[in-house]
C-alpha atoms as a PDB file:
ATOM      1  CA  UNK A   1      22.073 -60.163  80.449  1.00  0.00           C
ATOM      2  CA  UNK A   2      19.997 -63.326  79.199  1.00  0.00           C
ATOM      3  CA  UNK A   3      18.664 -62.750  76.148  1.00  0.00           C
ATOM      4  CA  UNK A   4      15.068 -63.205  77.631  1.00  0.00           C
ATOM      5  CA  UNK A   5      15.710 -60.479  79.815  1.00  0.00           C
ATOM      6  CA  UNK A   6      16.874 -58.382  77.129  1.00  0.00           C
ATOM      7  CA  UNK A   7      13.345 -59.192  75.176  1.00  0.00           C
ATOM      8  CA  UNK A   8      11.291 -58.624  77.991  1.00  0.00           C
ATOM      9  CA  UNK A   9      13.512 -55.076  78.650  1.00  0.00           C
ATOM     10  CA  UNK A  10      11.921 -53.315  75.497  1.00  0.00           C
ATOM     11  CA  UNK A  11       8.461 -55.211  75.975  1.00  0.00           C
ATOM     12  CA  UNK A  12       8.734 -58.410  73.741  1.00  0.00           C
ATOM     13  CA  UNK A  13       7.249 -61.426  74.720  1.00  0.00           C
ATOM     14  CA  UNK A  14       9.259 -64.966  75.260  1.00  0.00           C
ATOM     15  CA  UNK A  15       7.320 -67.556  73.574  1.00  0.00           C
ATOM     16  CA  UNK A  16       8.169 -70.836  75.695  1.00  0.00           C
ATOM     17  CA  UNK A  17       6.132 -73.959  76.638  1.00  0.00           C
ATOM     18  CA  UNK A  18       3.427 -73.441  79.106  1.00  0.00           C
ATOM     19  CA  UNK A  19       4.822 -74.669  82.168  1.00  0.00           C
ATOM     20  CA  UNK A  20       7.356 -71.344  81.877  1.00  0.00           C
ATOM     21  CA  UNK A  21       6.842 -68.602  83.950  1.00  0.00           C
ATOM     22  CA  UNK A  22       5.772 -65.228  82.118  1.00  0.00           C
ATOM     23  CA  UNK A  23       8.123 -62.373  81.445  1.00  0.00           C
ATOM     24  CA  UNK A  24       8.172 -58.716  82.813  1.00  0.00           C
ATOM     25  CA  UNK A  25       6.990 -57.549  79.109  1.00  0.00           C
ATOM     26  CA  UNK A  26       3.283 -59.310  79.283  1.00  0.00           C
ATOM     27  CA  UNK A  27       0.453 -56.829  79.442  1.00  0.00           C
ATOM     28  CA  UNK A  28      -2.520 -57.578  81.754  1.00  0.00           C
ATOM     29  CA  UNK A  29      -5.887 -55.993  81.058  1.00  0.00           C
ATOM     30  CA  UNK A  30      -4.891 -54.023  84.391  1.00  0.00           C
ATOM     31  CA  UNK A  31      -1.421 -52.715  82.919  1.00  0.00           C
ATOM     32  CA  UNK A  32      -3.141 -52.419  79.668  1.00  0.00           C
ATOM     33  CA  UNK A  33      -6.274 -50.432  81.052  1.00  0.00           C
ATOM     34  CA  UNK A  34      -3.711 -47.774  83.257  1.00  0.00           C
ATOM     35  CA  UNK A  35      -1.409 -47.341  80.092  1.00  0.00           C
ATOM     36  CA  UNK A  36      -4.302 -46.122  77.565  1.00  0.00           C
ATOM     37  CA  UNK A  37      -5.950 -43.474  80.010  1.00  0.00           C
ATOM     38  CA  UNK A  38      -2.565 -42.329  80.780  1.00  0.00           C
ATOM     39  CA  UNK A  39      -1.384 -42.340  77.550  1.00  0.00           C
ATOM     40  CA  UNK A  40      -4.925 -40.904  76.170  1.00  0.00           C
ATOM     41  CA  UNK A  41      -4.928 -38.126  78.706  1.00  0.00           C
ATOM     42  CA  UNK A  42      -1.513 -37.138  77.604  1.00  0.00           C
ATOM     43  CA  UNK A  43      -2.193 -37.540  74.057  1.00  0.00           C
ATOM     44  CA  UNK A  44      -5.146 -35.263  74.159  1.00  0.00           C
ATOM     45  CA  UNK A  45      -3.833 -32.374  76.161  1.00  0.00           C
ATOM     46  CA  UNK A  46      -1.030 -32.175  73.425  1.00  0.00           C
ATOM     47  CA  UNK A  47      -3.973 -31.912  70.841  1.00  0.00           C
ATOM     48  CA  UNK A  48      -2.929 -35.141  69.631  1.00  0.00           C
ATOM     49  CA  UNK A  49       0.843 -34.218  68.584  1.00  0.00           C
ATOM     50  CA  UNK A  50       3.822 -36.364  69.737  1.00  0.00           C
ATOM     51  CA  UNK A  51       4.444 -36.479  73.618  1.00  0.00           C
ATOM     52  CA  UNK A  52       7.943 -35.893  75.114  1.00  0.00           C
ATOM     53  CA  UNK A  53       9.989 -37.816  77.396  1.00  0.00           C
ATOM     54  CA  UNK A  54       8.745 -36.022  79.919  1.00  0.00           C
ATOM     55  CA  UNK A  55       5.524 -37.133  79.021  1.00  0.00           C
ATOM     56  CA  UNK A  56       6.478 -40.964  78.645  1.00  0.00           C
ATOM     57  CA  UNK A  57       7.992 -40.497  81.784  1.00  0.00           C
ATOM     58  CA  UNK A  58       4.727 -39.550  83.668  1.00  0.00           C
ATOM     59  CA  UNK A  59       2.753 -42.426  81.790  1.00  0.00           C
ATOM     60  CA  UNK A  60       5.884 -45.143  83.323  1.00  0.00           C
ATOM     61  CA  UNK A  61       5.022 -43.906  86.597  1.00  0.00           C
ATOM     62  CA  UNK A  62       1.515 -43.938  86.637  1.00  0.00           C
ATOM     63  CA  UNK A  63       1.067 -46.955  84.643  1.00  0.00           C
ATOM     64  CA  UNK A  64       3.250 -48.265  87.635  1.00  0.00           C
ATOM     65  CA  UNK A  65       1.701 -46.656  90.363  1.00  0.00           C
ATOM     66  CA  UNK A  66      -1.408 -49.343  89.684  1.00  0.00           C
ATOM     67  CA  UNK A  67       0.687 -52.339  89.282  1.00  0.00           C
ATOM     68  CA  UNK A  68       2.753 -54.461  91.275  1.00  0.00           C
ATOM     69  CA  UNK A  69       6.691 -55.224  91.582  1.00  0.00           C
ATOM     70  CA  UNK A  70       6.433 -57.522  88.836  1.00  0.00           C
ATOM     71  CA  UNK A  71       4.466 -56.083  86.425  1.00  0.00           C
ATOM     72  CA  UNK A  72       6.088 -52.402  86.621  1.00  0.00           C
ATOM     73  CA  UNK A  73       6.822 -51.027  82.803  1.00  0.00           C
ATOM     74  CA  UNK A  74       9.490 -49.274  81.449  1.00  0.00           C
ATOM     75  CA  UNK A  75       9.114 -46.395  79.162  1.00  0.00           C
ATOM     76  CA  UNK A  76      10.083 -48.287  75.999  1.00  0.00           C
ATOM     77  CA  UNK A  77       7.469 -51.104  76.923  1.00  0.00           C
ATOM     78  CA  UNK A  78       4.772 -48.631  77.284  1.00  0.00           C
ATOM     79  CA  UNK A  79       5.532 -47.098  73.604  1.00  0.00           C
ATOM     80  CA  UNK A  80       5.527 -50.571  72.229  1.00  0.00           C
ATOM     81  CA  UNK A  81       2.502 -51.687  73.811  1.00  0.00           C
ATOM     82  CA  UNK A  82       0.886 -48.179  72.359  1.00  0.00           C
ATOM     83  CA  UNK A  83       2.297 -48.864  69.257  1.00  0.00           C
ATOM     84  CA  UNK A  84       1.007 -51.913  69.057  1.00  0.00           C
ATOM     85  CA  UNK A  85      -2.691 -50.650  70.429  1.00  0.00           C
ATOM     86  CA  UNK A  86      -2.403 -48.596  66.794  1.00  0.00           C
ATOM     87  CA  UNK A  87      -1.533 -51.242  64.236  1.00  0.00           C
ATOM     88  CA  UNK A  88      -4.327 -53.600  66.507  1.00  0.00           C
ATOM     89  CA  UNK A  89      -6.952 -50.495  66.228  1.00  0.00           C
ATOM     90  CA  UNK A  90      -5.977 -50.240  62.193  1.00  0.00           C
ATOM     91  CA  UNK A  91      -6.782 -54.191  61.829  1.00  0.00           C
ATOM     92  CA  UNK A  92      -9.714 -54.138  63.395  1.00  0.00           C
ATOM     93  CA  UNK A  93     -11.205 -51.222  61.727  1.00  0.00           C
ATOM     94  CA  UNK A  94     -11.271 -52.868  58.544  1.00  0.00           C
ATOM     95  CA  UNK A  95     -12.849 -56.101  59.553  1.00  0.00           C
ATOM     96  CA  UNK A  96     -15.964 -56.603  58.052  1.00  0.00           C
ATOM     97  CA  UNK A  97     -19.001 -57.107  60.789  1.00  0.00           C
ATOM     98  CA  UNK A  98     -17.962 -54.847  63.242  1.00  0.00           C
ATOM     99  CA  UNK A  99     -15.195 -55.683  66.290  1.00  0.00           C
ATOM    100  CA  UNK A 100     -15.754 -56.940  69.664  1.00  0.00           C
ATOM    101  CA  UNK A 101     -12.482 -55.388  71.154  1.00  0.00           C
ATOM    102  CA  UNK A 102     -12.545 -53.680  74.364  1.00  0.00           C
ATOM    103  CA  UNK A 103     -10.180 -50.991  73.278  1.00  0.00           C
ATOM    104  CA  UNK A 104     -11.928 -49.997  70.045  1.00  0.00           C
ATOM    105  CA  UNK A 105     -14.198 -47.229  71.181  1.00  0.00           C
ATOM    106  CA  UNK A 106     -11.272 -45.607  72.971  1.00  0.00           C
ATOM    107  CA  UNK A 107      -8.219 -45.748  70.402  1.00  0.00           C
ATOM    108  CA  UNK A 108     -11.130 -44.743  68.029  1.00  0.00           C
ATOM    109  CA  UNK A 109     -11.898 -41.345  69.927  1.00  0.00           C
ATOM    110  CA  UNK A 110      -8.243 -40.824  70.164  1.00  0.00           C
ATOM    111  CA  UNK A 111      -6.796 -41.732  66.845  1.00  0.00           C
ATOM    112  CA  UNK A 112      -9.652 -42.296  64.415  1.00  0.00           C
ATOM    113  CA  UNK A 113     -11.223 -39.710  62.700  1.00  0.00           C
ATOM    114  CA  UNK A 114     -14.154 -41.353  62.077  1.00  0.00           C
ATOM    115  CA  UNK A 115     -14.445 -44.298  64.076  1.00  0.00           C
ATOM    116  CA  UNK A 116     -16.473 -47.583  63.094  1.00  0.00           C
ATOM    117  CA  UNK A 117     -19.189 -48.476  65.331  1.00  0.00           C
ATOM    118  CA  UNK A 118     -18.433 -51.918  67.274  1.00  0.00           C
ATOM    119  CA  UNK A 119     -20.132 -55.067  66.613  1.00  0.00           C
ATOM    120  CA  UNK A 120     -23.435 -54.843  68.217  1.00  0.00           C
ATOM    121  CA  UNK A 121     -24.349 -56.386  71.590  1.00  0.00           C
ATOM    122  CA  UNK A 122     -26.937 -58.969  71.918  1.00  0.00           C
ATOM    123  CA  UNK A 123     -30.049 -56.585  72.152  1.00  0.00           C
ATOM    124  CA  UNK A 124     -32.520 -58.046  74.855  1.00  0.00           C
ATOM    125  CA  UNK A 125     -36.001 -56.962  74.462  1.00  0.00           C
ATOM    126  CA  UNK A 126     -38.126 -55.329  77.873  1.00  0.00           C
ATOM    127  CA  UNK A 127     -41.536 -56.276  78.481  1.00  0.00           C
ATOM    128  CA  UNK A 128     -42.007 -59.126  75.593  1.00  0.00           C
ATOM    129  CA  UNK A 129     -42.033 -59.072  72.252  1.00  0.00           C
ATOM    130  CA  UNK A 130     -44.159 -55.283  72.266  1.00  0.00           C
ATOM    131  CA  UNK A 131     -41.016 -54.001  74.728  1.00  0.00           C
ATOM    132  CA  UNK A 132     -38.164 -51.056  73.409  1.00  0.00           C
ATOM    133  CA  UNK A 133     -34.715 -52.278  72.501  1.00  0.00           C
ATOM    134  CA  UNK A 134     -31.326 -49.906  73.818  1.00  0.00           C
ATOM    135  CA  UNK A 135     -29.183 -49.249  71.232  1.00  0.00           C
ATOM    136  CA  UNK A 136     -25.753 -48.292  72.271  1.00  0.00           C
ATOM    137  CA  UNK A 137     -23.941 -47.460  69.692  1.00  0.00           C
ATOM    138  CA  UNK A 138     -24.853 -43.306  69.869  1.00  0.00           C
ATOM    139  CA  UNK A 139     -22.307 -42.302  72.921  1.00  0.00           C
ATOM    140  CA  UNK A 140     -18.948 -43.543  71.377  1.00  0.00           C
ATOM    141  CA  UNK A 141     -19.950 -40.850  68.497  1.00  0.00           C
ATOM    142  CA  UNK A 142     -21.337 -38.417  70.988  1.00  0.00           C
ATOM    143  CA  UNK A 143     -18.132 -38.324  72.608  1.00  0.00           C
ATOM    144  CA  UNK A 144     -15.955 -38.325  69.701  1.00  0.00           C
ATOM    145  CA  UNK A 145     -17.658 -34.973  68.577  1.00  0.00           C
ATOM    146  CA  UNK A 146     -17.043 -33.521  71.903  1.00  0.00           C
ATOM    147  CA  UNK A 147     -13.545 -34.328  71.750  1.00  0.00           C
ATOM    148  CA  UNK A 148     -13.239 -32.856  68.412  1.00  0.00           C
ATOM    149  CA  UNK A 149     -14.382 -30.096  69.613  1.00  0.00           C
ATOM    150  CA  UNK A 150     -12.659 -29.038  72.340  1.00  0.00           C
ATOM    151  CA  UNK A 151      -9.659 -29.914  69.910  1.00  0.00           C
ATOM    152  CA  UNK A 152     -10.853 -27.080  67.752  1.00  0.00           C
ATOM    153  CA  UNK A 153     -11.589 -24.856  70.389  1.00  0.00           C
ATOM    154  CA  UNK A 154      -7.897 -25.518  72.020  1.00  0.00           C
ATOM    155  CA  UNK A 155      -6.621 -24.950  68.494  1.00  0.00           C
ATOM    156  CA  UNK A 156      -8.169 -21.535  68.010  1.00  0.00           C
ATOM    157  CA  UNK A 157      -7.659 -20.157  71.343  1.00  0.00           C
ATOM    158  CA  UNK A 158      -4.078 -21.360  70.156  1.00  0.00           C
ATOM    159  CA  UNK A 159      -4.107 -19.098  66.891  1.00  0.00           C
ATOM    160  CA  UNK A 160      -5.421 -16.275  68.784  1.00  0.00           C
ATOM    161  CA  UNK A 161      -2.639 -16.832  71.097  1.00  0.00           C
ATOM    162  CA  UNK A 162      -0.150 -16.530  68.233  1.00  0.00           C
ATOM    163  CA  UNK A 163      -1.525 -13.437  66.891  1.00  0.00           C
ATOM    164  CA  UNK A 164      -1.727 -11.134  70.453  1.00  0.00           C
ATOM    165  CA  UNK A 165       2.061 -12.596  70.673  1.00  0.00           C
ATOM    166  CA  UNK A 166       2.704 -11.208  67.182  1.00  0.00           C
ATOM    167  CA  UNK A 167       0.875  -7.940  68.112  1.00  0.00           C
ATOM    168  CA  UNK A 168       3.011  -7.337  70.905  1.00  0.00           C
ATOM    169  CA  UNK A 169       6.407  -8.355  69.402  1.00  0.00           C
ATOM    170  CA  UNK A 170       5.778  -5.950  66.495  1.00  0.00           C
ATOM    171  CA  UNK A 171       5.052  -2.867  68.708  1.00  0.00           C
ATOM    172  CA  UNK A 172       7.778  -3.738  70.281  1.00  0.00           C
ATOM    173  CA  UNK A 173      10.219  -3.971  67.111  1.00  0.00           C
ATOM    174  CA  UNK A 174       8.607  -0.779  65.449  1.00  0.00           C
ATOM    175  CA  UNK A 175       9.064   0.877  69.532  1.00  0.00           C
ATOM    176  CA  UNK A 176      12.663  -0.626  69.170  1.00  0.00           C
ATOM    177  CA  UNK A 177      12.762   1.062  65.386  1.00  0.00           C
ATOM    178  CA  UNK A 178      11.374   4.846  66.273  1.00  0.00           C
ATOM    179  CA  UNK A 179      14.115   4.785  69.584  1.00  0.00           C
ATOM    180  CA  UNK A 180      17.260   3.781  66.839  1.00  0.00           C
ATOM    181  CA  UNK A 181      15.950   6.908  64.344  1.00  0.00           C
ATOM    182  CA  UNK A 182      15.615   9.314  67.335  1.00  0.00           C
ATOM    183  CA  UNK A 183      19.155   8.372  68.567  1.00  0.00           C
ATOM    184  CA  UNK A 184      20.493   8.159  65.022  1.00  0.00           C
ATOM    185  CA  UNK A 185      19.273  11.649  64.744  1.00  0.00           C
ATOM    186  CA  UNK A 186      20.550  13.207  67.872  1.00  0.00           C
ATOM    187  CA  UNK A 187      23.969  11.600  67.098  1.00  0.00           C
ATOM    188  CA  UNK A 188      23.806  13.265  63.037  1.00  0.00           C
ATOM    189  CA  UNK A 189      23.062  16.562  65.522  1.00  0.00           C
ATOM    190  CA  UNK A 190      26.170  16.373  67.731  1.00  0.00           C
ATOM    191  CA  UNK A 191      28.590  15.852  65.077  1.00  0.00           C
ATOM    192  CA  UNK A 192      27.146  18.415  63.046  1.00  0.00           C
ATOM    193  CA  UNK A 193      27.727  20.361  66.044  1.00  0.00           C
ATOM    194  CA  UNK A 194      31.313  18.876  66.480  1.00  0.00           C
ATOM    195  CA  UNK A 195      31.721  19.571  62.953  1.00  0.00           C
ATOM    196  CA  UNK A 196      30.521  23.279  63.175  1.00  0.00           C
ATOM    197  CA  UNK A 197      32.898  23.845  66.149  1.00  0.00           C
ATOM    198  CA  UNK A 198      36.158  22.387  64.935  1.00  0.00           C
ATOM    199  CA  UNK A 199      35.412  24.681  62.056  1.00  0.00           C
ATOM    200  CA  UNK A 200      35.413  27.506  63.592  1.00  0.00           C
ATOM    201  CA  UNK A 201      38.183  26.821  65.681  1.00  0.00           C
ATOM    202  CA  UNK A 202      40.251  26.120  62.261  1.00  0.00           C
ATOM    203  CA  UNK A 203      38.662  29.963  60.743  1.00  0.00           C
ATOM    204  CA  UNK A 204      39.735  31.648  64.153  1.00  0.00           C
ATOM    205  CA  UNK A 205      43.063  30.037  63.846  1.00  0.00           C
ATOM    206  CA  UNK A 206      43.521  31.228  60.390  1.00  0.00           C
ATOM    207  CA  UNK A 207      42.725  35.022  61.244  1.00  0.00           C
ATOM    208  CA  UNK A 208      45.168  34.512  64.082  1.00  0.00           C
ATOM    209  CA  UNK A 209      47.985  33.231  61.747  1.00  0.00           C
ATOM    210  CA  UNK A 210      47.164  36.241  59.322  1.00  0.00           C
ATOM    211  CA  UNK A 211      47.156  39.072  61.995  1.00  0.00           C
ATOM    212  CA  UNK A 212      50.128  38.050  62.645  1.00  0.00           C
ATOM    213  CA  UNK A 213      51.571  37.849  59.448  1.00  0.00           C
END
């Protein structure tokens, strides 16, 4: 396998002279758009903690599903290219003046805890110079807060998962406990009944042997 090929397996980009023809590994806004609401989706339903294979699998296919021959992604591209979302969403967070990129708002809600508002849009007043401006910078915050809290809410209904589980595994152990003392006791019974038996048979035995005698 070429080299190039090779690069363009684990979603690394050939730098060449413009007349060549781009490689497997490029990421149109298309590819790009698919991978982070597949990826986001995932990431979110696992309360943020890291996704499986199974789940990188799932984001390969439908990433795919909206692309063509050409562009289809393996798995290892689409960690890179979410990988490199991260260290992109880091860069831009500490710009000074605000960002302009498209994926800001999105990696912020999924990754930031605070995210910075984006640059703000040309604001184009209604009705002259007396008209209302929009300001659009409330709803990436709005929706932050609603996805931190249905985090919390997942995580408590989590912890009062955990603790009916514990509930019901410790009734079971001290269940499991009470049944080992009642058949400890009922075997201490027996042989004391064993015991009793054998010595009696030894006593009757001995009168035998002496009436005998």
């Amino acid at each position: 396998m070429s080299l190039t090929a090779q690069l363009a397996n684990i979603g690394v980009v050939a730098a060449g002279s413009e007349d060549d023809k781009p490689v497997r590994g490029e990421w149109s806004k298309r590819a790009t758009d698919a991978l982070v609401e597949s990826w986001g989706n995932k990431f979110l339903q696992q309360n943020r903690g890291n996704l499986t294979d199974l789940h990188w699998k799932e984001i390969e296919e439908e990433v795919n599903a909206q692309l063509n021959e050409a562009e289809k992604k393996t798995v290892i591209q689409c960690q890179n290219k979410v990988d490199g979302l991260k260290k992109r969403y880091k860069k831009e967070k500490v710009k000074p003046g605000g960002t302009y990129w498209s994926y800001y708002d999105r990696l912020g809600e999924l990754i930031g805890s605070q995210p910075k508002q984006r640059a703000p849009a040309p604001q184009h007043p209604q009705g002259g110079a007396g008209g209302k401006v929009v300001n659009m910078h409330h709803a990436p915050h709005q929706r932050s807060f609603r996805e931190e809290t249905a985090a919390l809410r997942h995580g408590l209904d989590n912890v009062a998962q955990a603790v009916r589980e514990f509930a019901v595994l410790y009734e079971r152990v001290e269940a499991q406990k009470a049944q080992a003392l009642v058949e400890h006791e009922e075997k201490r019974q027996n042989f004391e009944r064993e015991l009793e038996a054998m010595r009696m048979q030894v006593r009757l035995h001995a009168q035998a042997q002496g009436y005998q005698d």
